[in-house]
Structures are given as structure tokens and as C-alpha cells.
PDB file of N, CA and C in Angstrom:
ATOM      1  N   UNK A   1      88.965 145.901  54.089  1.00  0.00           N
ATOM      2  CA  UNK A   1      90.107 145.554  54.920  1.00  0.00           C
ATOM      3  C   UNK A   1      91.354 145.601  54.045  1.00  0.00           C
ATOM      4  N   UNK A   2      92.508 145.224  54.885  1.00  0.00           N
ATOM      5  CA  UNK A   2      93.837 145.398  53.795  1.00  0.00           C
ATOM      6  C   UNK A   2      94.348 144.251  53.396  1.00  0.00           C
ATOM      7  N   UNK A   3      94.878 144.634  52.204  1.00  0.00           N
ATOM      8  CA  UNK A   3      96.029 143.515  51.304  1.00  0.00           C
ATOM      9  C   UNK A   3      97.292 143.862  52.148  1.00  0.00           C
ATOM     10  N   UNK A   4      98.501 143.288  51.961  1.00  0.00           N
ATOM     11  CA  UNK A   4      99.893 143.257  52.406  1.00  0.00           C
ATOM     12  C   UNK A   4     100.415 142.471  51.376  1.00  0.00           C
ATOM     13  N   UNK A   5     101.564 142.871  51.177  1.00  0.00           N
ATOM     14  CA  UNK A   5     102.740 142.287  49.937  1.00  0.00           C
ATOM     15  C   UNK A   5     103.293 141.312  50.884  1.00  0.00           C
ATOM     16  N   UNK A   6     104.456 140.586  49.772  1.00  0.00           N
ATOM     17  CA  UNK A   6     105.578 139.830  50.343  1.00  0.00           C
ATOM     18  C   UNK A   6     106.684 141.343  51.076  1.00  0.00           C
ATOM     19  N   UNK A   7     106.706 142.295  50.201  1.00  0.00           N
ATOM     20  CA  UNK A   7     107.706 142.829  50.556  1.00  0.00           C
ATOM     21  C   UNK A   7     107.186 143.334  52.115  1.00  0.00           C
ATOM     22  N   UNK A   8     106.003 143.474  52.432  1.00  0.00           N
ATOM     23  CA  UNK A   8     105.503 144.848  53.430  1.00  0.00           C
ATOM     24  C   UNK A   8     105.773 143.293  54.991  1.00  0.00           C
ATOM     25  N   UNK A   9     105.066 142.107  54.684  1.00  0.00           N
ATOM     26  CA  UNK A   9     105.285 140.748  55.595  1.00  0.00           C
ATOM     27  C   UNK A   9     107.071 140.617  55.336  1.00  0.00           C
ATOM     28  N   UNK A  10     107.870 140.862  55.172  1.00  0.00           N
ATOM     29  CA  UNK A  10     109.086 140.392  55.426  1.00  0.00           C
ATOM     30  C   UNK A  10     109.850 140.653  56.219  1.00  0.00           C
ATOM     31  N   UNK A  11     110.659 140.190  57.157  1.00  0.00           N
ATOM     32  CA  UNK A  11     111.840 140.590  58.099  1.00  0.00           C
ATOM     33  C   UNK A  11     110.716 140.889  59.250  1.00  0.00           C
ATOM     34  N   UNK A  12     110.843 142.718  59.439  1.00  0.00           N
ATOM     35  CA  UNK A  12     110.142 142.985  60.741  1.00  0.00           C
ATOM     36  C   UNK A  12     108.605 143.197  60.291  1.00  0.00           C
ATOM     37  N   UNK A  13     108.156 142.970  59.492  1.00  0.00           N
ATOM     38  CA  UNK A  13     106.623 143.099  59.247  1.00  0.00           C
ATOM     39  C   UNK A  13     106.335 144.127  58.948  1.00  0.00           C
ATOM     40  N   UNK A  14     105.221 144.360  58.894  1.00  0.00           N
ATOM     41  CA  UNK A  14     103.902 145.636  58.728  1.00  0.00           C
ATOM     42  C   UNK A  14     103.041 145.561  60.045  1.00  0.00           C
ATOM     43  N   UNK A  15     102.907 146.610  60.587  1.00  0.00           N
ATOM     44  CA  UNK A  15     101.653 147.065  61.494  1.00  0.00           C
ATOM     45  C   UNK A  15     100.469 146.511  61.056  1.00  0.00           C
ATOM     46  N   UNK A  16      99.397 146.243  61.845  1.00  0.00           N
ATOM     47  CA  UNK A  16      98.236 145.509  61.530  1.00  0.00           C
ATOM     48  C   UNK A  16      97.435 146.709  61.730  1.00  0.00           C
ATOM     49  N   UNK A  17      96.074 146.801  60.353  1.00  0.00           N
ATOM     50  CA  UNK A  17      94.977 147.435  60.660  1.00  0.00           C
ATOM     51  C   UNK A  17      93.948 147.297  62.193  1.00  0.00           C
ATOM     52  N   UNK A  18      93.472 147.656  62.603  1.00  0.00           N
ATOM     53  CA  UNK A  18      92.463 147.932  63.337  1.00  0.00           C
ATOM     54  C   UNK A  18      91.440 146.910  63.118  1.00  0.00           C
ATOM     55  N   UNK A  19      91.405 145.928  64.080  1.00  0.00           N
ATOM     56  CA  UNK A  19      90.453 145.228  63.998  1.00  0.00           C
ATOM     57  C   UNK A  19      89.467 145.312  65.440  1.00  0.00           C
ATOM     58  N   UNK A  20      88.035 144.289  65.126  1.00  0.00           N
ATOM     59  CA  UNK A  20      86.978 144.901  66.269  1.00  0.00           C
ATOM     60  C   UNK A  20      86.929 143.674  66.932  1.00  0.00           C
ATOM     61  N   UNK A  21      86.988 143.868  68.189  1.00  0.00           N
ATOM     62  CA  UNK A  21      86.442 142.300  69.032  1.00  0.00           C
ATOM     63  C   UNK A  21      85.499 142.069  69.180  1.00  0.00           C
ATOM     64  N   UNK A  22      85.124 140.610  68.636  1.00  0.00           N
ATOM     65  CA  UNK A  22      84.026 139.559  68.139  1.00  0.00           C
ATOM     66  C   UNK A  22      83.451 139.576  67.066  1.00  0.00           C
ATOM     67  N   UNK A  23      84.634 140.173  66.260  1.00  0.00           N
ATOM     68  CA  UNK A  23      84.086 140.319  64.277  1.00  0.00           C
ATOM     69  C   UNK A  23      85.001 139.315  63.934  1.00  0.00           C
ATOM     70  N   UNK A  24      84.345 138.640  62.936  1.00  0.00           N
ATOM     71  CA  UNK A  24      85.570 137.227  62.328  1.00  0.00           C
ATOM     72  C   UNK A  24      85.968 138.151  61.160  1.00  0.00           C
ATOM     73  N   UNK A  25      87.307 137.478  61.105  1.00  0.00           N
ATOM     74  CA  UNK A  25      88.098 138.090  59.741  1.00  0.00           C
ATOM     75  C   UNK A  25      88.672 136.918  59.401  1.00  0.00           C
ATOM     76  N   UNK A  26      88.473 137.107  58.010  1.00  0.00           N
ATOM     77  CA  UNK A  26      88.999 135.922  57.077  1.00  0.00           C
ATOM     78  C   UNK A  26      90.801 136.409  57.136  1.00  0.00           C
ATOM     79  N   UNK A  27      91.897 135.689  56.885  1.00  0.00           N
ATOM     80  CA  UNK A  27      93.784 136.181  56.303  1.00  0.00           C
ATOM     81  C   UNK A  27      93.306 135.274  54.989  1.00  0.00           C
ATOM     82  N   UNK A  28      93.142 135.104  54.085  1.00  0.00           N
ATOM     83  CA  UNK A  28      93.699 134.695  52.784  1.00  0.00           C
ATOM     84  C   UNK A  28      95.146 135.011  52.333  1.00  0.00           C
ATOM     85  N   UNK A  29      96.064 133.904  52.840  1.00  0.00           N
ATOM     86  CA  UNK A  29      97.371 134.384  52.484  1.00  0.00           C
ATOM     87  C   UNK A  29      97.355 133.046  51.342  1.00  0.00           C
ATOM     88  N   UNK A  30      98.424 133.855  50.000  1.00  0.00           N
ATOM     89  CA  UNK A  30      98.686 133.649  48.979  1.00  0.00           C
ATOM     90  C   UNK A  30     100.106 133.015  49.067  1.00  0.00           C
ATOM     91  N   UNK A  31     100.606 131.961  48.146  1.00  0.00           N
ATOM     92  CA  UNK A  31     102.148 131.515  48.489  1.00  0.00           C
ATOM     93  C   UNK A  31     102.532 131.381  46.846  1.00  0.00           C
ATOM     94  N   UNK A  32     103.668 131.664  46.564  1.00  0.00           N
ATOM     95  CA  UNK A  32     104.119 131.274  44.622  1.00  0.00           C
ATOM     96  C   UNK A  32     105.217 130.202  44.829  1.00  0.00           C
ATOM     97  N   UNK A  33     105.705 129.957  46.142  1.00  0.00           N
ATOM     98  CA  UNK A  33     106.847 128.845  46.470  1.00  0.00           C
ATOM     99  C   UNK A  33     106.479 127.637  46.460  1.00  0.00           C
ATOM    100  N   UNK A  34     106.937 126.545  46.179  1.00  0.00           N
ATOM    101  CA  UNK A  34     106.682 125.532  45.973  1.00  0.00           C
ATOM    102  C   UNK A  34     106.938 124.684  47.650  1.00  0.00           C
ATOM    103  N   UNK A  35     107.265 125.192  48.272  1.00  0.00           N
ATOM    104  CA  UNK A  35     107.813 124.765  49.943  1.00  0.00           C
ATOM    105  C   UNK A  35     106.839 125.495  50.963  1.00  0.00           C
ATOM    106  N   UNK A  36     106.888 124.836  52.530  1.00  0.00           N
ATOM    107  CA  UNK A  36     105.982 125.607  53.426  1.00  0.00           C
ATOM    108  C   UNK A  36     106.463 127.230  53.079  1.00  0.00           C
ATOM    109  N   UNK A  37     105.210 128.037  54.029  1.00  0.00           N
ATOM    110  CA  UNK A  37     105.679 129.051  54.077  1.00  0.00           C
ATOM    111  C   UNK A  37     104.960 129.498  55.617  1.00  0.00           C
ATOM    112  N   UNK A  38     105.536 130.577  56.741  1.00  0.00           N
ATOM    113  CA  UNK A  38     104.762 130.853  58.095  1.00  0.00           C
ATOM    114  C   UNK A  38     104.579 132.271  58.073  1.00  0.00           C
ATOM    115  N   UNK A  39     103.088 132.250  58.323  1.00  0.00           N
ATOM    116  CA  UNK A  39     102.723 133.443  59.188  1.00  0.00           C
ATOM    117  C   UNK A  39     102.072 133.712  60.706  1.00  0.00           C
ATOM    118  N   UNK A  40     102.794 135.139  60.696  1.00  0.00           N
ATOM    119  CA  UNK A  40     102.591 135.486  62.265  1.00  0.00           C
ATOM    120  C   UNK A  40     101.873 136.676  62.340  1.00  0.00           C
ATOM    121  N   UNK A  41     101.059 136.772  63.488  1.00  0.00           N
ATOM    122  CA  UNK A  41     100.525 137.954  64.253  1.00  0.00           C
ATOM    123  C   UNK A  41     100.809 138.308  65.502  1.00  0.00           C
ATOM    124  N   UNK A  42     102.036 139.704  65.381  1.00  0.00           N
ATOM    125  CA  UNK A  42     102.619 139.582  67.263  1.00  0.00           C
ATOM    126  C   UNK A  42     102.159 140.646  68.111  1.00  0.00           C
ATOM    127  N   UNK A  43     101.903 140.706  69.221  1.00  0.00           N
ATOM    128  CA  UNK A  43     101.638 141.896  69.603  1.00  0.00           C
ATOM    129  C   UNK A  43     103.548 142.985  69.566  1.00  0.00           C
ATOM    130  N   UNK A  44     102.745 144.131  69.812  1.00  0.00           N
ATOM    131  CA  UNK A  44     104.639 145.098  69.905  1.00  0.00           C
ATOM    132  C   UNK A  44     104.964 144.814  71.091  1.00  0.00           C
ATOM    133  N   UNK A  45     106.363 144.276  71.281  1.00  0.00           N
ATOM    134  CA  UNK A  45     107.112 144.107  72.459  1.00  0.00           C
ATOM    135  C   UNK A  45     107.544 145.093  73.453  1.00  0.00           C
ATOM    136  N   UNK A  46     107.491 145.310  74.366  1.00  0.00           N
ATOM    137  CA  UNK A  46     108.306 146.887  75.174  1.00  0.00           C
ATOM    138  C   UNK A  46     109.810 146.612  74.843  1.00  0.00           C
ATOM    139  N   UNK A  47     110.201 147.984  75.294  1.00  0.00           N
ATOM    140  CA  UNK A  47     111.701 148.221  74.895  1.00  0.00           C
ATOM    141  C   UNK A  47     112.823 147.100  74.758  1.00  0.00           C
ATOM    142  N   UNK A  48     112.752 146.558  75.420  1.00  0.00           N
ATOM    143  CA  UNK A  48     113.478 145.666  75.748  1.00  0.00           C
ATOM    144  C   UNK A  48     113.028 144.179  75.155  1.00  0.00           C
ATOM    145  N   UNK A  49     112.294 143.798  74.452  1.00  0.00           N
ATOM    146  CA  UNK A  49     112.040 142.814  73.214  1.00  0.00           C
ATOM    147  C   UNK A  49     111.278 142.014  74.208  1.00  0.00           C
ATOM    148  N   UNK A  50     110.465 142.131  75.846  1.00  0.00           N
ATOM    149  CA  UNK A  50     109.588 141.204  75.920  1.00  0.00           C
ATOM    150  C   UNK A  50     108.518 141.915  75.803  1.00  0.00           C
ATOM    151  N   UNK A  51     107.218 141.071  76.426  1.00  0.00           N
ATOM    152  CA  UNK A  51     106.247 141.184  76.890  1.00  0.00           C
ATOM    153  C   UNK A  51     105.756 141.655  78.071  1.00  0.00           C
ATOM    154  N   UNK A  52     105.005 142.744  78.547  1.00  0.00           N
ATOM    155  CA  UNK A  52     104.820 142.577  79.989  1.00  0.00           C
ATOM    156  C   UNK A  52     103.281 143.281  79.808  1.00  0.00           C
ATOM    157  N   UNK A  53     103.359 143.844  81.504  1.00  0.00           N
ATOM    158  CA  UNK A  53     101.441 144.162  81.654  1.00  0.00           C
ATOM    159  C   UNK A  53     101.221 145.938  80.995  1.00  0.00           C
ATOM    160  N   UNK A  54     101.885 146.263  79.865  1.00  0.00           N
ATOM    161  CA  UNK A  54     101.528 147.003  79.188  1.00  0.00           C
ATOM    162  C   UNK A  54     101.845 146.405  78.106  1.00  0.00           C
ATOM    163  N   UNK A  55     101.923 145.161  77.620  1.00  0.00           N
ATOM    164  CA  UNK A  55     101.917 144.754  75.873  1.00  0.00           C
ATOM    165  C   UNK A  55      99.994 144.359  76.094  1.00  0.00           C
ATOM    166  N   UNK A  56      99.661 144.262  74.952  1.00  0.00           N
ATOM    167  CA  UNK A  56      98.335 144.173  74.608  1.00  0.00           C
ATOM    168  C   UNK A  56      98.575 142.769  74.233  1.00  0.00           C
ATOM    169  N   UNK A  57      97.341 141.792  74.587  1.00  0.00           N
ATOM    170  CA  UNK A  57      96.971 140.488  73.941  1.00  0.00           C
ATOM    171  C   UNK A  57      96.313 140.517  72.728  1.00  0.00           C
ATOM    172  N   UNK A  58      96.628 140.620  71.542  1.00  0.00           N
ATOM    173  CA  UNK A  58      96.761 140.777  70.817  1.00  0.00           C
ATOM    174  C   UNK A  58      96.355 139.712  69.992  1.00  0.00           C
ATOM    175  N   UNK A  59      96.704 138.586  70.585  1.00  0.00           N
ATOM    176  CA  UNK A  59      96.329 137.237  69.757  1.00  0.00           C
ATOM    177  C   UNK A  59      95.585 136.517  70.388  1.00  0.00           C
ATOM    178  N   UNK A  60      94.550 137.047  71.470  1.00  0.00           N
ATOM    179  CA  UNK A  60      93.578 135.980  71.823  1.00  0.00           C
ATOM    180  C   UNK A  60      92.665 136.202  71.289  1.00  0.00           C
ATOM    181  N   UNK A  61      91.862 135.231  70.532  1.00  0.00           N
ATOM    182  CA  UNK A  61      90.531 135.132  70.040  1.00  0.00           C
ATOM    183  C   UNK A  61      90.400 133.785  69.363  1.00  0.00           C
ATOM    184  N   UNK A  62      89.537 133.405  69.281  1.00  0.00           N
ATOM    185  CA  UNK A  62      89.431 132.160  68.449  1.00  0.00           C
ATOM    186  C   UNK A  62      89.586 132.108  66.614  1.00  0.00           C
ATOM    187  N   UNK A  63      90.635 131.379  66.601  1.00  0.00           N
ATOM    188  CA  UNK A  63      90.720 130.458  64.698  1.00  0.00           C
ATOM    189  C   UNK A  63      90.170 129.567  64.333  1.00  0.00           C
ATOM    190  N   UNK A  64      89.897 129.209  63.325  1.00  0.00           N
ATOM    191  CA  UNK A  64      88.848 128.430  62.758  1.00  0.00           C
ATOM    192  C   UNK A  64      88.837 128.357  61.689  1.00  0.00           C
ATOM    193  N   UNK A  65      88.408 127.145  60.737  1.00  0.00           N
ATOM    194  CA  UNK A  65      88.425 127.181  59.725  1.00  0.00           C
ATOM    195  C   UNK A  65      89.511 127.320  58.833  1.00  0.00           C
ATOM    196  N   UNK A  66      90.571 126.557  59.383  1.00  0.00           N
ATOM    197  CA  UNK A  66      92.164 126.826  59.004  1.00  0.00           C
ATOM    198  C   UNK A  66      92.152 125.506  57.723  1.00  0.00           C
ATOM    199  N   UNK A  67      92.228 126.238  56.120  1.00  0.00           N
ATOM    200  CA  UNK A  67      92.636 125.720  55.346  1.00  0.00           C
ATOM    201  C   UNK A  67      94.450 125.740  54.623  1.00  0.00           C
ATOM    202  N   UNK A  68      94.691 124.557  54.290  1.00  0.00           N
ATOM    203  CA  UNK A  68      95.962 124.532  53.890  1.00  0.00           C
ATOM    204  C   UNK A  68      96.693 125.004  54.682  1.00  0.00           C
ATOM    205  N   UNK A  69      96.588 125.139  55.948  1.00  0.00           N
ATOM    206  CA  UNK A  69      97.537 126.353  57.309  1.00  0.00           C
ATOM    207  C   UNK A  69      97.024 124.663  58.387  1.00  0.00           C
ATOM    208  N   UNK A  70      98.662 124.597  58.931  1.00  0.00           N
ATOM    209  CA  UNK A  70      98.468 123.979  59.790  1.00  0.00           C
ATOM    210  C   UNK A  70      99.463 124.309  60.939  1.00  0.00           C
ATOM    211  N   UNK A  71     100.346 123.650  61.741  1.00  0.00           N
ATOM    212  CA  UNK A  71     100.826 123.670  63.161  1.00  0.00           C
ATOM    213  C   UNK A  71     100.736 124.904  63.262  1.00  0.00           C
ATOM    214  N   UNK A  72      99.824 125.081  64.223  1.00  0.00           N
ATOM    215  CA  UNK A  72      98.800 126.239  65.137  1.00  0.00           C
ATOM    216  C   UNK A  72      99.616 126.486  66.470  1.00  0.00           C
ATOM    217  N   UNK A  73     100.520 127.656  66.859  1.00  0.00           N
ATOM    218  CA  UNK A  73     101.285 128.273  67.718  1.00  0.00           C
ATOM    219  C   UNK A  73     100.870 129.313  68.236  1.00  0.00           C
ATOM    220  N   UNK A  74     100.427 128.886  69.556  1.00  0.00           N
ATOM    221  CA  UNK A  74      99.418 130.502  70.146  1.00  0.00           C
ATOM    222  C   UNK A  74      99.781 131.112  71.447  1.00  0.00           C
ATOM    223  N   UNK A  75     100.049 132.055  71.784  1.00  0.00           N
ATOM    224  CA  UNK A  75      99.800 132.596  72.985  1.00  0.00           C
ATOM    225  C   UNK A  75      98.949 133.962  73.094  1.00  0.00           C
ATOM    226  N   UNK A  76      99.085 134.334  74.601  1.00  0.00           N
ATOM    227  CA  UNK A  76      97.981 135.869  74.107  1.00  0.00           C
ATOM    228  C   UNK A  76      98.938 136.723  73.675  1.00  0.00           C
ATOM    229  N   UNK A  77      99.896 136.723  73.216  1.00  0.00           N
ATOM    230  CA  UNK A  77     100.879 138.262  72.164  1.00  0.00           C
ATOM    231  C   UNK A  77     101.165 137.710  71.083  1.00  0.00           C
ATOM    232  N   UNK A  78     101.081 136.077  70.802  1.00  0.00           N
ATOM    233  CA  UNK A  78     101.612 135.886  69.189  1.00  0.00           C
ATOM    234  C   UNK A  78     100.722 134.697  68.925  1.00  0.00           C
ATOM    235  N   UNK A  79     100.369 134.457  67.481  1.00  0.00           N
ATOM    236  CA  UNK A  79     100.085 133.216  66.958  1.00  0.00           C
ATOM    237  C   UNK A  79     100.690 132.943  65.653  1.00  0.00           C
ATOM    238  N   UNK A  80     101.389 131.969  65.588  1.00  0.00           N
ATOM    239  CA  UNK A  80     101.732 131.565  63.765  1.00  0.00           C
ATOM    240  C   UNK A  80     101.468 130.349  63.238  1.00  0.00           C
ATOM    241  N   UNK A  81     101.023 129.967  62.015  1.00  0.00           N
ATOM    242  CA  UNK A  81     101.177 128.705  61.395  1.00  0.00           C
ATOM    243  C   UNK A  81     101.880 129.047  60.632  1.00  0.00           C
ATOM    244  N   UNK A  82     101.782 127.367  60.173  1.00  0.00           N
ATOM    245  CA  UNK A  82     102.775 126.755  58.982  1.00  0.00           C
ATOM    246  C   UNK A  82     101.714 126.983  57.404  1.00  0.00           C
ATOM    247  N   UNK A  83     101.994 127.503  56.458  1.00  0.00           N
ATOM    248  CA  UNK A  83     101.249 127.607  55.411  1.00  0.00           C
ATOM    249  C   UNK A  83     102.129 126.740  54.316  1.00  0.00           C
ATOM    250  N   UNK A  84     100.863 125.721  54.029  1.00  0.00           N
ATOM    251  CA  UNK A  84     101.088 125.032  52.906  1.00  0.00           C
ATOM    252  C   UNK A  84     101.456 125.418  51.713  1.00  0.00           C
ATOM    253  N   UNK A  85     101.945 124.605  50.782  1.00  0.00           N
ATOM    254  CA  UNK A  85     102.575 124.783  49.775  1.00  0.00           C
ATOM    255  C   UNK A  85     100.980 125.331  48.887  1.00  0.00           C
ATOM    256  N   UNK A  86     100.673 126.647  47.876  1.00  0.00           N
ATOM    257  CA  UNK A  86      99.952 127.397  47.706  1.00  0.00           C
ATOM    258  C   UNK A  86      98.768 127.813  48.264  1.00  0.00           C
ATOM    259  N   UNK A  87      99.429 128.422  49.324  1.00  0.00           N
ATOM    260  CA  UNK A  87      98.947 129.168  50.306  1.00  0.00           C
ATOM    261  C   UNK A  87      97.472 128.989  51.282  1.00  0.00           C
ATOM    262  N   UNK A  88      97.043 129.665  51.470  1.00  0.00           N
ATOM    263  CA  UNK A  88      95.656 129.131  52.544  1.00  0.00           C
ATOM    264  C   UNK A  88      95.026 130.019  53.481  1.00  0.00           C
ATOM    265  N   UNK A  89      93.973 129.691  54.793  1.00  0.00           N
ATOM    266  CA  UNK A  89      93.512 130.587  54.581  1.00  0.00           C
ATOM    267  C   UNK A  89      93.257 130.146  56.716  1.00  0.00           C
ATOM    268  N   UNK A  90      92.232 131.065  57.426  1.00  0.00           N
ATOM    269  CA  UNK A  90      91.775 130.764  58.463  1.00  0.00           C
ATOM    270  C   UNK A  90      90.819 131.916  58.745  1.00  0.00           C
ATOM    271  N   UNK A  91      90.225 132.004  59.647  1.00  0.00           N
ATOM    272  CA  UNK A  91      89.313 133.008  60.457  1.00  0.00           C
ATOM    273  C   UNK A  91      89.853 133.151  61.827  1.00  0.00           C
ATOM    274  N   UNK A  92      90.351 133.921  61.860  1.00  0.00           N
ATOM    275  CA  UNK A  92      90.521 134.722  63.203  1.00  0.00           C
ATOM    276  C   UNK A  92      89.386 136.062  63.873  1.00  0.00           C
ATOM    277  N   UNK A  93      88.915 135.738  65.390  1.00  0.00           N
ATOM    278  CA  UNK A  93      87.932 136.731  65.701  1.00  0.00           C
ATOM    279  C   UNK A  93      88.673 136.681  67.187  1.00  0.00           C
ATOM    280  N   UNK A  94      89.392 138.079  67.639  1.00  0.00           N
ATOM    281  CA  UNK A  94      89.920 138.667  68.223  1.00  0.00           C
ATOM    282  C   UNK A  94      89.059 138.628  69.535  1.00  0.00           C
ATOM    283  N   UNK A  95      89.548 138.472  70.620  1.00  0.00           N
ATOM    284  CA  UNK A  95      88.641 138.415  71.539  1.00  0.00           C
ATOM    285  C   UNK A  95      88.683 140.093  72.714  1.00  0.00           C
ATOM    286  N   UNK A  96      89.781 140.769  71.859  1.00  0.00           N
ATOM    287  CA  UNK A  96      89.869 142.210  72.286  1.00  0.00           C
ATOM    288  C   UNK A  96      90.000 142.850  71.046  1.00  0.00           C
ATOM    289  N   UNK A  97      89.953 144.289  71.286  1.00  0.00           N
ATOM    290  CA  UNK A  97      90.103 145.184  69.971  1.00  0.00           C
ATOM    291  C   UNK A  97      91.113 145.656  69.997  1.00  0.00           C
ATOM    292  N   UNK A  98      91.784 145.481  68.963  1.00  0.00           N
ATOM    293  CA  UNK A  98      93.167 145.491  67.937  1.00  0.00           C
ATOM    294  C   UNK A  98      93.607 147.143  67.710  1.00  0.00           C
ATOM    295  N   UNK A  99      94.247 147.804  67.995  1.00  0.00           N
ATOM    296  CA  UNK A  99      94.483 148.922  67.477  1.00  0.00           C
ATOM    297  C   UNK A  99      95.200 148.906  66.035  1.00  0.00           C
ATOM    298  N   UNK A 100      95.067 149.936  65.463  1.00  0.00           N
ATOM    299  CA  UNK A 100      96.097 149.903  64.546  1.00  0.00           C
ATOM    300  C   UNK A 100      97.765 150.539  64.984  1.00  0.00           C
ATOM    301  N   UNK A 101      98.608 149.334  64.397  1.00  0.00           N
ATOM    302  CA  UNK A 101      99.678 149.184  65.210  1.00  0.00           C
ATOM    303  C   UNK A 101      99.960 148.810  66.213  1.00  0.00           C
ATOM    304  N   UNK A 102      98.939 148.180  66.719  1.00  0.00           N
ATOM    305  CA  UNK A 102      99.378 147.163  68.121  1.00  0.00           C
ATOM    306  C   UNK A 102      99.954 145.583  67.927  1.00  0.00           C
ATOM    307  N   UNK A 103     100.203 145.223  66.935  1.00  0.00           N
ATOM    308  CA  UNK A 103     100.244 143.902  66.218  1.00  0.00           C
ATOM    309  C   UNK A 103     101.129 144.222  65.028  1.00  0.00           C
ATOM    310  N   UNK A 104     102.038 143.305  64.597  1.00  0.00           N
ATOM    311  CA  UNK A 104     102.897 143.180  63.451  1.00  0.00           C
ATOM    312  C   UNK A 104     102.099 142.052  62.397  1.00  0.00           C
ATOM    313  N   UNK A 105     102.463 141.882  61.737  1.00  0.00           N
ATOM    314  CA  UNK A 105     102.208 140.810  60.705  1.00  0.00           C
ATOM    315  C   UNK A 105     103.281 140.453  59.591  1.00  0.00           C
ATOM    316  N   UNK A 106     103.542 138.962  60.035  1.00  0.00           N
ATOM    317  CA  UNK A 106     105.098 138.738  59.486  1.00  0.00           C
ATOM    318  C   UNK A 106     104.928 137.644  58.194  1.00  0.00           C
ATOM    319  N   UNK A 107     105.194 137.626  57.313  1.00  0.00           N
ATOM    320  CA  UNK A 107     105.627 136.578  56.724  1.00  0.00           C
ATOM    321  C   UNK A 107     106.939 136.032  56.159  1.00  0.00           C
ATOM    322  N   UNK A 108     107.018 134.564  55.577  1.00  0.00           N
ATOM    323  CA  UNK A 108     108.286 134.211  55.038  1.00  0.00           C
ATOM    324  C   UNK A 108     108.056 133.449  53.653  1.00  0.00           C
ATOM    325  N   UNK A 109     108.738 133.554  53.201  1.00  0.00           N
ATOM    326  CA  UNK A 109     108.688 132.249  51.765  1.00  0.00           C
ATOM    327  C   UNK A 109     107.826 133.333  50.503  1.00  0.00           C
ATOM    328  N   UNK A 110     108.276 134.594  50.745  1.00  0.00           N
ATOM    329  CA  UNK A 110     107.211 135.254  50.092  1.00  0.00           C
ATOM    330  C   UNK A 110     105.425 135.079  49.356  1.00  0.00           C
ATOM    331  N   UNK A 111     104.793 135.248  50.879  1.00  0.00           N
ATOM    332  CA  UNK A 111     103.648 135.450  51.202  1.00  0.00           C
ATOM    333  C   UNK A 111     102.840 136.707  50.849  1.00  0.00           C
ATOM    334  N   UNK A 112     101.874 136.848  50.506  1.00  0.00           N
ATOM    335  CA  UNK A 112     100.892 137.763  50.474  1.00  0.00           C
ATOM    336  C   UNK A 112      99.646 137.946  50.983  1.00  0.00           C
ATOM    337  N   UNK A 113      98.993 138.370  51.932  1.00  0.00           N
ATOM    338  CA  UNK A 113      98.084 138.299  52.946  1.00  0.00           C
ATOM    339  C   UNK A 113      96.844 139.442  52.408  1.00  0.00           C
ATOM    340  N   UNK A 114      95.794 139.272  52.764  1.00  0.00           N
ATOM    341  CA  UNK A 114      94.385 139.680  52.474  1.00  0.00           C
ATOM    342  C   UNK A 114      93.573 139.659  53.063  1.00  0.00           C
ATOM    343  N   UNK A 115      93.161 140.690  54.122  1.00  0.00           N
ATOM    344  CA  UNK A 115      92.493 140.919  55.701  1.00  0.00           C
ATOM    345  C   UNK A 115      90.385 140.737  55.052  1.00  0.00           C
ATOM    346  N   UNK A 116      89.881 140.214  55.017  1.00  0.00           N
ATOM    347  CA  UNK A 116      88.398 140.260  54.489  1.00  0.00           C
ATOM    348  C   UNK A 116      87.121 140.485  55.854  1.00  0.00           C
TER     349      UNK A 116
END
């Protein structure tokens, strides 16, 4: 699976690999800041910056196992926590299949993420 930098998670993100529905995947995101830091998984918005019945749900599936990552923000096109001060981790298992590029992946506080 893939690594992602601080630089590739910043501002508008990186496209998300291809993931399979009902496979768990570990994020091991990494933090060097001494303060929170948040990451997100969004689905792509249509033209016009919402959501509608051609955006993909993108973020339904069940998390679990959320270390050092806490306030848990979900809907079916986005989910983000709050990542503790050196970094942390969760399992996400998609309850649809993920294209590649159907999903962004954002971070802040310069983060580094690790898809397993």
C-alpha cells in the first residue's frame, strides 16, 4: 500500500489509492509537531464544491482501533480526526470500493500517512 508525505497531505491533498470493500487497512500517520494535528478522507466534490447522487461514499465503513486519534467526524463523503501530539493510528474497512482518485487525503501540522 502507499506512504504520503507532509508535502503530498497538504492544502488540497493527494488522491487516494484504490482500496477493496471489506479489507481493513491500517493509516499509521506520523506527527514531528509538538501540537494536535487532523486528518481527512473526502470523497471528490462535483463542480460546484458539493456533494450529490454522483459523488461516491467514500467514507462509509467502519474505524476501529483508533490510537492517539481522537474526535471522530463522519459522514458518507468525509471522515477526519484529531491526531495527537506524535501521531497515531486507526483501521478503516470501507464498506464500498474506493477507486483510485475517488477520495483525497488531507493533512495538517505536517503529517505523514502510511496505507498497510
Amino acid at each position: 500500500m502507499g506512504s504520503y508525505t507532509s508535502n503530498q497531505l497538504y492544502g488540497t491533498g493527494t488522491p487516494i489509492e484504490a482500496l477493496t470493500s471489506g479489507t481493513t487497512y491500517t493509516f499509521a500517520i506520523t506527527s514531528s509537531t509538538s501540537g494536535s494535528t487532523y486528518f481527512t478522507l473526502e470523497s471528490v466534490r462535483n463542480s460546484i464544491g458539493f456533494y450529490d447522487s454522483s459523488s461516491s461514499a467514500t467514507a462509509e465503513g467502519i474505524l476501529e482501533n483508533l490510537t492517539n486519534v481522537t474526535s471522530l467526524v463522519s459522514s458518507s463523503y468525509i471522515f477526519s480526526v484529531v491526531v495527537n501530539p506524535g501521531g497515531g493510528s486507526f483501521d478503516f474497512t470501507p464498506s464500498n470500493n474506493i477507486a483510485v482518485s475517488e477520495s483525497f487525503l488531507r493533512g495538517t501540522g505536517g503529517i505523514s500517512l502510511t496505507i498497510s
